[in-house]
Protein backbone atom coordinates (compact mmCIF):
# COMPACT_ATOMS: atom_id res chain seq x y z
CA UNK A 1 -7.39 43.69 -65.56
CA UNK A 2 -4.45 41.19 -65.66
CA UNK A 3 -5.64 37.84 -65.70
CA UNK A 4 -2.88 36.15 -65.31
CA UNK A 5 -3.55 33.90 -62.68
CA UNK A 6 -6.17 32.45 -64.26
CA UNK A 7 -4.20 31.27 -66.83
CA UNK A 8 -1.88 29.89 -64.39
CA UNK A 9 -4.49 27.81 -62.31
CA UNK A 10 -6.14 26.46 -65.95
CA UNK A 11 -2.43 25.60 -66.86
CA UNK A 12 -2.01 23.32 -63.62
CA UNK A 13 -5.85 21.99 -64.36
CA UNK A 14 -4.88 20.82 -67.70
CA UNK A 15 -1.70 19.29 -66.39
CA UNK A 16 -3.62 17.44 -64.10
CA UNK A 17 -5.86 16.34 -66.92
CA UNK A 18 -2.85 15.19 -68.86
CA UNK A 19 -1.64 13.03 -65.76
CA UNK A 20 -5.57 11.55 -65.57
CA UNK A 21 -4.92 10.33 -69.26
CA UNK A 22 -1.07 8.86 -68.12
CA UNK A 23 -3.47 6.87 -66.43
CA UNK A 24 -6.55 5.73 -68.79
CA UNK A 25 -3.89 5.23 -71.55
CA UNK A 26 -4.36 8.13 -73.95
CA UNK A 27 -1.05 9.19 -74.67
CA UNK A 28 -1.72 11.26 -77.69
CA UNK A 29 -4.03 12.86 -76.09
CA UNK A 30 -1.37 13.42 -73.08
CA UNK A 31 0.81 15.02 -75.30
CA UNK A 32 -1.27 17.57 -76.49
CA UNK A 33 -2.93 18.18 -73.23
CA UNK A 34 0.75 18.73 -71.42
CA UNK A 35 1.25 21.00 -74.85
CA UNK A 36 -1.98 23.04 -73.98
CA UNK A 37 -0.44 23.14 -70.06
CA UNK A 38 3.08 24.79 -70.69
CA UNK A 39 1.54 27.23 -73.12
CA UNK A 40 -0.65 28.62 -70.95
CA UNK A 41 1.39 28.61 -68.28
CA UNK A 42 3.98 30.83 -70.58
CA UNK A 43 0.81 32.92 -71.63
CA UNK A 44 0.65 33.75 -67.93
CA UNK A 45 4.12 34.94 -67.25
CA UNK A 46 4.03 37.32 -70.32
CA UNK A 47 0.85 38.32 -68.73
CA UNK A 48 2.07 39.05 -65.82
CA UNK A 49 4.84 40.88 -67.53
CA UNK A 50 1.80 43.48 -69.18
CA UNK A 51 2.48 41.73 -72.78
CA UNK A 52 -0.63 40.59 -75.24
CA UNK A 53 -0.09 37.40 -75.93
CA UNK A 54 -1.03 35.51 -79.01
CA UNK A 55 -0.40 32.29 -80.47
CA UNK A 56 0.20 28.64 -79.50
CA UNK A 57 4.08 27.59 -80.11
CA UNK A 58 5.63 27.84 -76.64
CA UNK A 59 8.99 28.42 -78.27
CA UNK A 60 7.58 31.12 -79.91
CA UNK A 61 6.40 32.34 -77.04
CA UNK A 62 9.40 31.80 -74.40
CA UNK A 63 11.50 33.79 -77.06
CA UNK A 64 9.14 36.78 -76.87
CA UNK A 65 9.69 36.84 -73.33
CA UNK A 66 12.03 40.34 -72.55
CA UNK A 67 13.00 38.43 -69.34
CA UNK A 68 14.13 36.29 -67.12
CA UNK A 69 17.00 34.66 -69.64
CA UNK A 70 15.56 31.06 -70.80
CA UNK A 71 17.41 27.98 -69.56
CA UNK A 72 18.27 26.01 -72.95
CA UNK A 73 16.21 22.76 -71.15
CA UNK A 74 13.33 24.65 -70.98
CA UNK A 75 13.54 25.83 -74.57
CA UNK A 76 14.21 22.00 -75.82
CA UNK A 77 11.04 20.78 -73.47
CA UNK A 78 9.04 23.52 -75.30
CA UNK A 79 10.30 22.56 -79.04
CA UNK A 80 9.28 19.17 -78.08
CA UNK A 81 6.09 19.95 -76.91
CA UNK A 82 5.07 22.22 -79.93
CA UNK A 83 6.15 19.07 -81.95
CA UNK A 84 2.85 17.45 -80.23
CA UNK A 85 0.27 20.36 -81.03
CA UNK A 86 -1.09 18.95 -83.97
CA UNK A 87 -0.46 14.97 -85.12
CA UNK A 88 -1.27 13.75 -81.99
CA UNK A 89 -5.36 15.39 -82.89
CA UNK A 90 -5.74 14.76 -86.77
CA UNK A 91 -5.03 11.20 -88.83
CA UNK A 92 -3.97 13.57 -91.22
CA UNK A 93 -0.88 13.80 -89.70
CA UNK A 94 0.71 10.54 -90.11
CA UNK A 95 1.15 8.73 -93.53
CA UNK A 96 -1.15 6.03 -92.31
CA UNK A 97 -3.07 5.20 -88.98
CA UNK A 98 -4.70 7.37 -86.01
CA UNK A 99 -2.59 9.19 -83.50
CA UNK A 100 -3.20 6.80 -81.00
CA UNK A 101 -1.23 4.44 -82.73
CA UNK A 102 2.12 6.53 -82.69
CA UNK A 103 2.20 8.07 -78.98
CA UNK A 104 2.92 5.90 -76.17
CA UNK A 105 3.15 5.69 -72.64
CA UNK A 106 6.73 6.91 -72.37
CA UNK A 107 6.21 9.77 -74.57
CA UNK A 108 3.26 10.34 -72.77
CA UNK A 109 5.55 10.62 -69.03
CA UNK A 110 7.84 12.95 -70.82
CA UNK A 111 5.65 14.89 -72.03
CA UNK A 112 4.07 15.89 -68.44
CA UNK A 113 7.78 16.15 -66.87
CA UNK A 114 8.47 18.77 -69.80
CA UNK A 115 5.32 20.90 -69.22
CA UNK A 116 5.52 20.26 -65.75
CA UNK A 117 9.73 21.65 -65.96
CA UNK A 118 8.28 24.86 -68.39
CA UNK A 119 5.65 25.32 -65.81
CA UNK A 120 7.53 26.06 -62.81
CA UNK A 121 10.03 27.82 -65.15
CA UNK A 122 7.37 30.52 -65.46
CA UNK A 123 5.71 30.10 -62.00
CA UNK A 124 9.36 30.54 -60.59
CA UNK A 125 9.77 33.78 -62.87
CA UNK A 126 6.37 35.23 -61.58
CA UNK A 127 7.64 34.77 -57.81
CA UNK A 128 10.99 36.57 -58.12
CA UNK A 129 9.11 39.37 -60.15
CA UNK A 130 6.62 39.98 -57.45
């Protein structure tokens, strides 16, 4: 059974949980959510493809894809996104501080426009297949 879709629908879920913390002002936790988003969302369209899919770095994953060719923006929206997968969850991350302190609202916007851009990428990809 192909479960592709499912993915899909989570991947718009989460993006609309991203926007819903645009809102409430948790930016790092934005980041990471739109990061979540575009990987599923990639996950589905390899999926959908018949591939098993593993791992969490959408470049990684965009790369592994035998087709459609990948834009070059969508690749650069995904390398920024996998930069958000871990610092913006763990102190650890940062010399000093809590993520909260070093994601902010604009970061947070792009963030969503770049999943959101990676998103219909592969939502696009899945309609011309079919």
């Amino acid at each position: 059974m192909n479960r592709y879709r499912d993915w899909m629908e989570q991947a718009w879920r989460d993006l609309e949980k991203a926007r819903l913390d645009v809102r409430h002002g948790y930016p790092e936790w934005v980041c990471f959510t739109a990061q979540q988003a575009a990987g599923k969302a990639v996950k589905a369209l390899l999926m959908y493809q018949g591939h098993d899919v593993w791992g969490h770095g959408i470049t990684a994953l965009l790369r592994a894809l035998p087709s459609p060719p990948i834009p070059e923006g969508v690749l650069e929206r995904a390398r920024v996104l996998d930069s958000y997968y871990i610092p913006t969850r763990y102190p650890d991350g940062f010399p000093a501080g809590k993520p909260a302190d070093y994601y902010s609202q604009a970061m947070a916007e792009e963030a969503v426009r770049a999943a959101e851009a990676i998103m219909r990428f592969c939502q696009d990809s899945i309609a011309r297949e079919g």
